[in-house]
PDB file of N, CA and C in Angstrom:
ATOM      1  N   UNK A   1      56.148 176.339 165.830  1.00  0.00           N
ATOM      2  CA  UNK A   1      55.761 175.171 166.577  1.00  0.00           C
ATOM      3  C   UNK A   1      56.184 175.354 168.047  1.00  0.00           C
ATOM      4  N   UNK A   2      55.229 174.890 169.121  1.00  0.00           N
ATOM      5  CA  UNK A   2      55.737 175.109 170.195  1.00  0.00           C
ATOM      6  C   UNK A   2      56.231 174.028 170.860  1.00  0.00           C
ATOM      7  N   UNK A   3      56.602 173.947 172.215  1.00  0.00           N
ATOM      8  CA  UNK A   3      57.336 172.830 172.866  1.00  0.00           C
ATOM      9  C   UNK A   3      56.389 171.874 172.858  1.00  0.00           C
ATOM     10  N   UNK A   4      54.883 172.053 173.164  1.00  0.00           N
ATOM     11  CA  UNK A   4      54.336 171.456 173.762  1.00  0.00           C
ATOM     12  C   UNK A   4      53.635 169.999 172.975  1.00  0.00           C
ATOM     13  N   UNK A   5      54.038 171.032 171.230  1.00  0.00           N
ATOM     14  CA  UNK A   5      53.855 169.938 169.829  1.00  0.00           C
ATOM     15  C   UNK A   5      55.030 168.974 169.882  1.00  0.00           C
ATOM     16  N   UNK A   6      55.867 169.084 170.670  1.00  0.00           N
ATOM     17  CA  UNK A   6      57.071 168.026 170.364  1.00  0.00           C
ATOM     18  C   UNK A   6      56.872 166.749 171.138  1.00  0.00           C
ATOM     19  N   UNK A   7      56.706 165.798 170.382  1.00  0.00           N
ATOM     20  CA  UNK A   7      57.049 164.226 170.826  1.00  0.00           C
ATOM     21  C   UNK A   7      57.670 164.384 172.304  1.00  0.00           C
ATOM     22  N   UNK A   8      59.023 164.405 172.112  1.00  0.00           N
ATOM     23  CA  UNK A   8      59.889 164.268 173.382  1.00  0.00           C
ATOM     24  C   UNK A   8      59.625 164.975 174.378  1.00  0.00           C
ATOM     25  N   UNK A   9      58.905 166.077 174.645  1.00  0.00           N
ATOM     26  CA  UNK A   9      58.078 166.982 175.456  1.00  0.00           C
ATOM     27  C   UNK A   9      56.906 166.271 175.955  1.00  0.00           C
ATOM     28  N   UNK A  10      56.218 165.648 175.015  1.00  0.00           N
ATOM     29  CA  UNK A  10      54.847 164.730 175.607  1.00  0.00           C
ATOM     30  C   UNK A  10      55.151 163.645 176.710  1.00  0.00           C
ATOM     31  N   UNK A  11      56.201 162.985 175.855  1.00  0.00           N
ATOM     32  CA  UNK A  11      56.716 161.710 176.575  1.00  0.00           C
ATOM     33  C   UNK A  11      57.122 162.260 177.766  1.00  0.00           C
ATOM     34  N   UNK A  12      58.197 163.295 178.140  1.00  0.00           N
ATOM     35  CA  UNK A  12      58.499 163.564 179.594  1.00  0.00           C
ATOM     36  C   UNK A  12      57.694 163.826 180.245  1.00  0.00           C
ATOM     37  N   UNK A  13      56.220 164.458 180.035  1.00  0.00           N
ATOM     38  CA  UNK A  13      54.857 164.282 180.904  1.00  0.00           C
ATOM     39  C   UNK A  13      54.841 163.677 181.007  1.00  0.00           C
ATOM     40  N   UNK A  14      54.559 162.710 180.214  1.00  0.00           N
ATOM     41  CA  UNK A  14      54.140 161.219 180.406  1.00  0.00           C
ATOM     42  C   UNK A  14      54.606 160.164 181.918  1.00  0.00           C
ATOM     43  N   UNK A  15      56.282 160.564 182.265  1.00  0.00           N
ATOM     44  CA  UNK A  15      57.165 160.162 182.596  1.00  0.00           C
ATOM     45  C   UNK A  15      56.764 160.861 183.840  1.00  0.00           C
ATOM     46  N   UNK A  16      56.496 162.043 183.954  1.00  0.00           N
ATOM     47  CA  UNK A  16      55.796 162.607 185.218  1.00  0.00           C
ATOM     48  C   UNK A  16      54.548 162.415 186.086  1.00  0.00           C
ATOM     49  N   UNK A  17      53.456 162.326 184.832  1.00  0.00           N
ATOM     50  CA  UNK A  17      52.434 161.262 185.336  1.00  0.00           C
ATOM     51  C   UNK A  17      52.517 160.469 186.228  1.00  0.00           C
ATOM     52  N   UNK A  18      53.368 159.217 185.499  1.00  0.00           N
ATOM     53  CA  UNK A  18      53.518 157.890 185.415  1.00  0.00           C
ATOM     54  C   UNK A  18      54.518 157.731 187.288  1.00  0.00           C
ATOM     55  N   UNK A  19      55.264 158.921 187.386  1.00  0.00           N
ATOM     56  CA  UNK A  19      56.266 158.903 188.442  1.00  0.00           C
ATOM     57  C   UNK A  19      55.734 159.197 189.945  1.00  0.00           C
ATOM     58  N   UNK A  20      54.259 159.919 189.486  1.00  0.00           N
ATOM     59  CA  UNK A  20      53.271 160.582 190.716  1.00  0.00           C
ATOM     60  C   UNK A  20      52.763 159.306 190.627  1.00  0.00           C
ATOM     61  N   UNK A  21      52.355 158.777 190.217  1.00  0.00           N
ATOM     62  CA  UNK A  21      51.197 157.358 189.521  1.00  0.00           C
ATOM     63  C   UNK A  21      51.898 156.233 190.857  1.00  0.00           C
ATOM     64  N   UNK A  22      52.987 156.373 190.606  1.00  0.00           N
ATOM     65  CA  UNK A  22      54.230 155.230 191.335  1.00  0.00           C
ATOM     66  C   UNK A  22      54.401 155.591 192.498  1.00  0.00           C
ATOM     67  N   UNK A  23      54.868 156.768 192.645  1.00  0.00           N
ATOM     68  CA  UNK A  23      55.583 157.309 194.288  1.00  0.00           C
ATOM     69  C   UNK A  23      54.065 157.266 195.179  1.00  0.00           C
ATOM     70  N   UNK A  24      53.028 157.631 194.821  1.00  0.00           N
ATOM     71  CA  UNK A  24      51.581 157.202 195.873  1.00  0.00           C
ATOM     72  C   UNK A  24      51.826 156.049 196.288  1.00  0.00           C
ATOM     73  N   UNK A  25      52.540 155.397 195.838  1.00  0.00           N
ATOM     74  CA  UNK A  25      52.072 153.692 196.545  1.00  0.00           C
ATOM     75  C   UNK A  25      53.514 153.653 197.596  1.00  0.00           C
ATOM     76  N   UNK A  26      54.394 154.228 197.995  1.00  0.00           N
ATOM     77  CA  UNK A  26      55.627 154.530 198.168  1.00  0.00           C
ATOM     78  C   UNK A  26      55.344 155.085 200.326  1.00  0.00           C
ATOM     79  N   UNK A  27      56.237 154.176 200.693  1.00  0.00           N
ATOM     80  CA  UNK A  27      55.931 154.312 202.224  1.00  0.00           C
ATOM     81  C   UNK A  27      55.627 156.153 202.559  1.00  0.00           C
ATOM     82  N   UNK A  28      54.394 156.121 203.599  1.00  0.00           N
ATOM     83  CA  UNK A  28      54.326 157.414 204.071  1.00  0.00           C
ATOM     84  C   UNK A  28      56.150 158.383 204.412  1.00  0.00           C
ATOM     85  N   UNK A  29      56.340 158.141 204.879  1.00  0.00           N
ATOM     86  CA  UNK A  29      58.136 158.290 205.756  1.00  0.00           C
ATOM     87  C   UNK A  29      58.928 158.326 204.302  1.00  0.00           C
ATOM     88  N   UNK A  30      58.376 158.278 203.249  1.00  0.00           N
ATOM     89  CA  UNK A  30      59.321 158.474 201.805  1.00  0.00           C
ATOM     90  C   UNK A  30      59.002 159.423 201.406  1.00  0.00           C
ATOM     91  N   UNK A  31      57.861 160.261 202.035  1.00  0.00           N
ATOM     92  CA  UNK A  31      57.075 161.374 201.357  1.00  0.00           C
ATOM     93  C   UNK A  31      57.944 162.929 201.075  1.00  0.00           C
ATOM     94  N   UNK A  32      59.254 162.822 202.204  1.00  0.00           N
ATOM     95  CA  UNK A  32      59.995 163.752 201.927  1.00  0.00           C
ATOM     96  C   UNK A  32      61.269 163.916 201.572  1.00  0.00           C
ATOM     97  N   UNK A  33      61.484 162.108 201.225  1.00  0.00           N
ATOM     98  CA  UNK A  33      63.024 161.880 200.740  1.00  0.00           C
ATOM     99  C   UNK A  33      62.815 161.570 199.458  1.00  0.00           C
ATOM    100  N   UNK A  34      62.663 159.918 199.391  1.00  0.00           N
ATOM    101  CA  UNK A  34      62.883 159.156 197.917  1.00  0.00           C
ATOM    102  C   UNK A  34      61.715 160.025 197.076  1.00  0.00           C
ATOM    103  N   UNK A  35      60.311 159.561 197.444  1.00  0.00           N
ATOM    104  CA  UNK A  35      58.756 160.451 196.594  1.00  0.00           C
ATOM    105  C   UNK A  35      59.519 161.258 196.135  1.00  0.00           C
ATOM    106  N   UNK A  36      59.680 162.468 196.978  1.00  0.00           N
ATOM    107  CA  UNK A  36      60.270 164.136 196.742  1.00  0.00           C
ATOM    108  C   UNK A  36      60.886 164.029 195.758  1.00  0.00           C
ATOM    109  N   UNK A  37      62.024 163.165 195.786  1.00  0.00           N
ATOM    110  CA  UNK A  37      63.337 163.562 194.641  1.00  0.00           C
ATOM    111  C   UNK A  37      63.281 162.886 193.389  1.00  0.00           C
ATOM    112  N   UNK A  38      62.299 161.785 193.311  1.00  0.00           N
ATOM    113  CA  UNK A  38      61.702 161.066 192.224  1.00  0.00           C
ATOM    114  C   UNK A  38      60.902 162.336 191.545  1.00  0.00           C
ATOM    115  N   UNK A  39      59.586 162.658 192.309  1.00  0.00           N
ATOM    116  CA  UNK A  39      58.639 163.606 191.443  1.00  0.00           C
ATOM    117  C   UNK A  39      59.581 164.675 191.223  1.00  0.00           C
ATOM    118  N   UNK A  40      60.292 165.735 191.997  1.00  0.00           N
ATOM    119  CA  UNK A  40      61.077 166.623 191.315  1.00  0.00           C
ATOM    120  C   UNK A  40      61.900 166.377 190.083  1.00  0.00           C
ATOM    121  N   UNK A  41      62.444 165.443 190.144  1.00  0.00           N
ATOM    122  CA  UNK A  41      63.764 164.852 188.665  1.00  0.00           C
ATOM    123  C   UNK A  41      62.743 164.961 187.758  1.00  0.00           C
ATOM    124  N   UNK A  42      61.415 164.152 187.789  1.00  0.00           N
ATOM    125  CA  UNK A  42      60.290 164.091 186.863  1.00  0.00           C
ATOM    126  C   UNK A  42      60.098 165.092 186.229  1.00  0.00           C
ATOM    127  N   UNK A  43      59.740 166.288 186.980  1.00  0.00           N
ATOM    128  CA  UNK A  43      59.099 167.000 186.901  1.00  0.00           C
ATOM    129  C   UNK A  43      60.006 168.194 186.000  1.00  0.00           C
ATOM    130  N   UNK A  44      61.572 168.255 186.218  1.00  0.00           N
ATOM    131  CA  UNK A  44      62.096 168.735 185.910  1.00  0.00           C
ATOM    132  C   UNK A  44      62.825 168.666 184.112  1.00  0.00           C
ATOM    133  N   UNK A  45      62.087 167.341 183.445  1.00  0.00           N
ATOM    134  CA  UNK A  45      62.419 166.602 182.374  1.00  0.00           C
ATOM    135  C   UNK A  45      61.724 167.685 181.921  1.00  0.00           C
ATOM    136  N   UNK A  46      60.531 167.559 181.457  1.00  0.00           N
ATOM    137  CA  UNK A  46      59.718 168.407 181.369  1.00  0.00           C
ATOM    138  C   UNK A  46      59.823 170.071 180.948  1.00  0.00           C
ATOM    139  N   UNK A  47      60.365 170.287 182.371  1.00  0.00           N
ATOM    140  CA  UNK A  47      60.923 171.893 182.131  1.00  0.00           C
ATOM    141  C   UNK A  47      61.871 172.532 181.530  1.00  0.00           C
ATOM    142  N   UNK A  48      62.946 171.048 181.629  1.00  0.00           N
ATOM    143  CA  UNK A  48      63.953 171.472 180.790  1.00  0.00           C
ATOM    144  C   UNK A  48      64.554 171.627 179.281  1.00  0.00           C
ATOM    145  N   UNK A  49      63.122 171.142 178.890  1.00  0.00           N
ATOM    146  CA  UNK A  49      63.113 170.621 177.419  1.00  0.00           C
ATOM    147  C   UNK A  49      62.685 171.925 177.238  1.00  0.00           C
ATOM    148  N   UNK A  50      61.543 172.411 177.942  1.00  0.00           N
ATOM    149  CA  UNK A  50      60.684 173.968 177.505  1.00  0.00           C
ATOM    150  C   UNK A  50      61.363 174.885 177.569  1.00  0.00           C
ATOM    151  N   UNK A  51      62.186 175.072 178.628  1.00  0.00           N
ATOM    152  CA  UNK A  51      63.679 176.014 178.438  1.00  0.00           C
ATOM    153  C   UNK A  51      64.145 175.771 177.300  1.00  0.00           C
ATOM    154  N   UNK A  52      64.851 174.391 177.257  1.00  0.00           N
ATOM    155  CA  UNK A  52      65.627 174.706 176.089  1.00  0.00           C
ATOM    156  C   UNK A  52      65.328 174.636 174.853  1.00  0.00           C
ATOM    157  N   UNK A  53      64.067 174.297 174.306  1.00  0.00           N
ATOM    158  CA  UNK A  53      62.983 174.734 173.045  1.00  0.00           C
ATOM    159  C   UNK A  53      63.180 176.264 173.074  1.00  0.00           C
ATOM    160  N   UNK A  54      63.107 177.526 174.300  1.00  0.00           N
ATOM    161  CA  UNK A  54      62.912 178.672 174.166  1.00  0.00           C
ATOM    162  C   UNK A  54      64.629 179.731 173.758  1.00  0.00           C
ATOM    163  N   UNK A  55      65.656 178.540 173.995  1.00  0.00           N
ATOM    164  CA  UNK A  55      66.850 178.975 173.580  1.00  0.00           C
ATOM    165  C   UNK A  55      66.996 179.392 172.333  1.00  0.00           C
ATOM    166  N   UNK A  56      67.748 180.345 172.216  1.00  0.00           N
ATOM    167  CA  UNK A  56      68.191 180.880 170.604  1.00  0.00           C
ATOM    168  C   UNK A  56      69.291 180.211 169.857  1.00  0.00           C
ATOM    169  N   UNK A  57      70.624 180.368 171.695  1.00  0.00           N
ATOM    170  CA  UNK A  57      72.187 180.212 171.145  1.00  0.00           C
ATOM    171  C   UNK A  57      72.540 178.835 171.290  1.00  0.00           C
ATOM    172  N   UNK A  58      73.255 177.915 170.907  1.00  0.00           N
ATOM    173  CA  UNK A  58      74.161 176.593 171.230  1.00  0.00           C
ATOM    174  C   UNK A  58      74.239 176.596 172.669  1.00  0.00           C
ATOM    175  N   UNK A  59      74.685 177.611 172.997  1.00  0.00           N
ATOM    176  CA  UNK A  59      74.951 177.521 174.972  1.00  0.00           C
ATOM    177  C   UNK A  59      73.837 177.760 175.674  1.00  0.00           C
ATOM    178  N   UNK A  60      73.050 178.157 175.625  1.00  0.00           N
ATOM    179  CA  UNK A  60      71.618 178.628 175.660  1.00  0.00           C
ATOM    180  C   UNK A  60      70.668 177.219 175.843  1.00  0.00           C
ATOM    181  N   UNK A  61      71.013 176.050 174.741  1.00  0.00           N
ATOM    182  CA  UNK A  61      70.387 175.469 174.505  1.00  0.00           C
ATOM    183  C   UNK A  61      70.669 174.352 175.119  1.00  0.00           C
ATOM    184  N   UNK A  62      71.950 173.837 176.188  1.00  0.00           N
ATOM    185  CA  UNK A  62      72.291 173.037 177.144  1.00  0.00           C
ATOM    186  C   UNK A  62      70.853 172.637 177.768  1.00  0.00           C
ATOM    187  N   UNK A  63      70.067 173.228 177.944  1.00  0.00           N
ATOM    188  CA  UNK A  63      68.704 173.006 179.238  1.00  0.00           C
ATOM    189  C   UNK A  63      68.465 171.696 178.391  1.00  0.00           C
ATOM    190  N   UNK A  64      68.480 170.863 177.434  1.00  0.00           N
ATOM    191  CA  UNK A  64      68.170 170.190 176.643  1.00  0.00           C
ATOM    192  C   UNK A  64      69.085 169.181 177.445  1.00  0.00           C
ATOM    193  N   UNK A  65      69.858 169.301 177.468  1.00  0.00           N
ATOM    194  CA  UNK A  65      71.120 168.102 178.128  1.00  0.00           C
ATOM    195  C   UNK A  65      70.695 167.784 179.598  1.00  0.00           C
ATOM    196  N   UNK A  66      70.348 168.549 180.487  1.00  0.00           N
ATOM    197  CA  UNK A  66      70.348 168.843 181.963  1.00  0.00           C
ATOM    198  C   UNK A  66      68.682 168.213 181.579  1.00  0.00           C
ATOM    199  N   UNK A  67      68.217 168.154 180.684  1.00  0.00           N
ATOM    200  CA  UNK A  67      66.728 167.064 181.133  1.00  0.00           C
ATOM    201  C   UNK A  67      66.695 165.761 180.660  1.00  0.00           C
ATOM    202  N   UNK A  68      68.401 165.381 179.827  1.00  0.00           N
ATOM    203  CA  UNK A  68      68.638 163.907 179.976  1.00  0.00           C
ATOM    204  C   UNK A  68      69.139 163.157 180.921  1.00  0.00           C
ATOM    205  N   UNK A  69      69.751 164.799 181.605  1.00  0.00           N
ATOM    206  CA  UNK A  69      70.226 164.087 182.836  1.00  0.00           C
ATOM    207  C   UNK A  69      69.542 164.002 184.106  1.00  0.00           C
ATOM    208  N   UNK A  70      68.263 164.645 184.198  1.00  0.00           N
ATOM    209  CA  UNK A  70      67.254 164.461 185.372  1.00  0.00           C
ATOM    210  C   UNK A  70      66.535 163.253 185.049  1.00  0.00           C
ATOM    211  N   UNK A  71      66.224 162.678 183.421  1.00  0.00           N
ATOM    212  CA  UNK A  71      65.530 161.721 183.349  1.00  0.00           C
ATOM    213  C   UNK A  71      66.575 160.093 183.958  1.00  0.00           C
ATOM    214  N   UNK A  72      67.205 160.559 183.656  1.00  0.00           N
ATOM    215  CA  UNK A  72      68.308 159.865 184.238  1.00  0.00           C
ATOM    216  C   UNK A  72      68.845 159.438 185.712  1.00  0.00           C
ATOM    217  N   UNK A  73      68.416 160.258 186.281  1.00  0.00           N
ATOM    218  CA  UNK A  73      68.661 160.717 187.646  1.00  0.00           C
ATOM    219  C   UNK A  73      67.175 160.285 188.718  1.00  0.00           C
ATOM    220  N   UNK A  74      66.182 160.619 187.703  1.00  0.00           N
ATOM    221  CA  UNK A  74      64.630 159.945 188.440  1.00  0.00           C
ATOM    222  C   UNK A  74      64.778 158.674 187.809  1.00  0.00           C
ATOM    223  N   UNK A  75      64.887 157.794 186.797  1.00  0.00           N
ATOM    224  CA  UNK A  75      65.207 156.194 186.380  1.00  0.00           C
ATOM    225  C   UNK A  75      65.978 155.972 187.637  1.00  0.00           C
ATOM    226  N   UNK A  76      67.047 156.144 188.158  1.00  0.00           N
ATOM    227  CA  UNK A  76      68.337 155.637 189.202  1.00  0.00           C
ATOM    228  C   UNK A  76      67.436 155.760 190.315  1.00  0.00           C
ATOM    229  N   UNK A  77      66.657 156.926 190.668  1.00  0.00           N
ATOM    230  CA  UNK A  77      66.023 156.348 191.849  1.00  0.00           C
ATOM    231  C   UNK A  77      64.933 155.493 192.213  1.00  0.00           C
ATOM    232  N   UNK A  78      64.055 155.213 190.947  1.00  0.00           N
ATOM    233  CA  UNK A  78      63.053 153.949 190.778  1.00  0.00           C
ATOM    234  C   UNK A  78      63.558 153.122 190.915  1.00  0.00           C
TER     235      UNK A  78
END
């Protein structure tokens, strides 16, 4: 099964979508502060799940943690 079959993988697209969807409406002059660091955190949920789906070891498999904490981190700045 790959990452891309997993629930919690869909949803963090989703969450990325939804974060580009939002930051468009977001003052021009935000385009390289708040926007930026919103869509990156987003974007990074995402990646970090696919990393850590591709882990073998327990330590390896942290990338899983580090995309609760970007989802976390783009929520705080909405």
């Amino acid at each position: 099964m790959s990452y891309r079959e997993q629930f919690i993988w869909k949803k963090s697209v989703d969450l990325a979508v939804k974060c580009y969807e939002l930051t468009q409406h977001f003052p021009r002059s935000e385009l390289y502060g708040l926007t930026n660091q919103i869509r990156r955190s987003a974007v990074s949920v995402a990646s970090n799940i696919a990393e850590g789906y591709g882990r073998r070891t327990k330590n390896e498999y942290s990338a899983t943690r580090k995309a609760e904490g970007r989802r976390q981190k783009a929520e705080g700045r909405i």
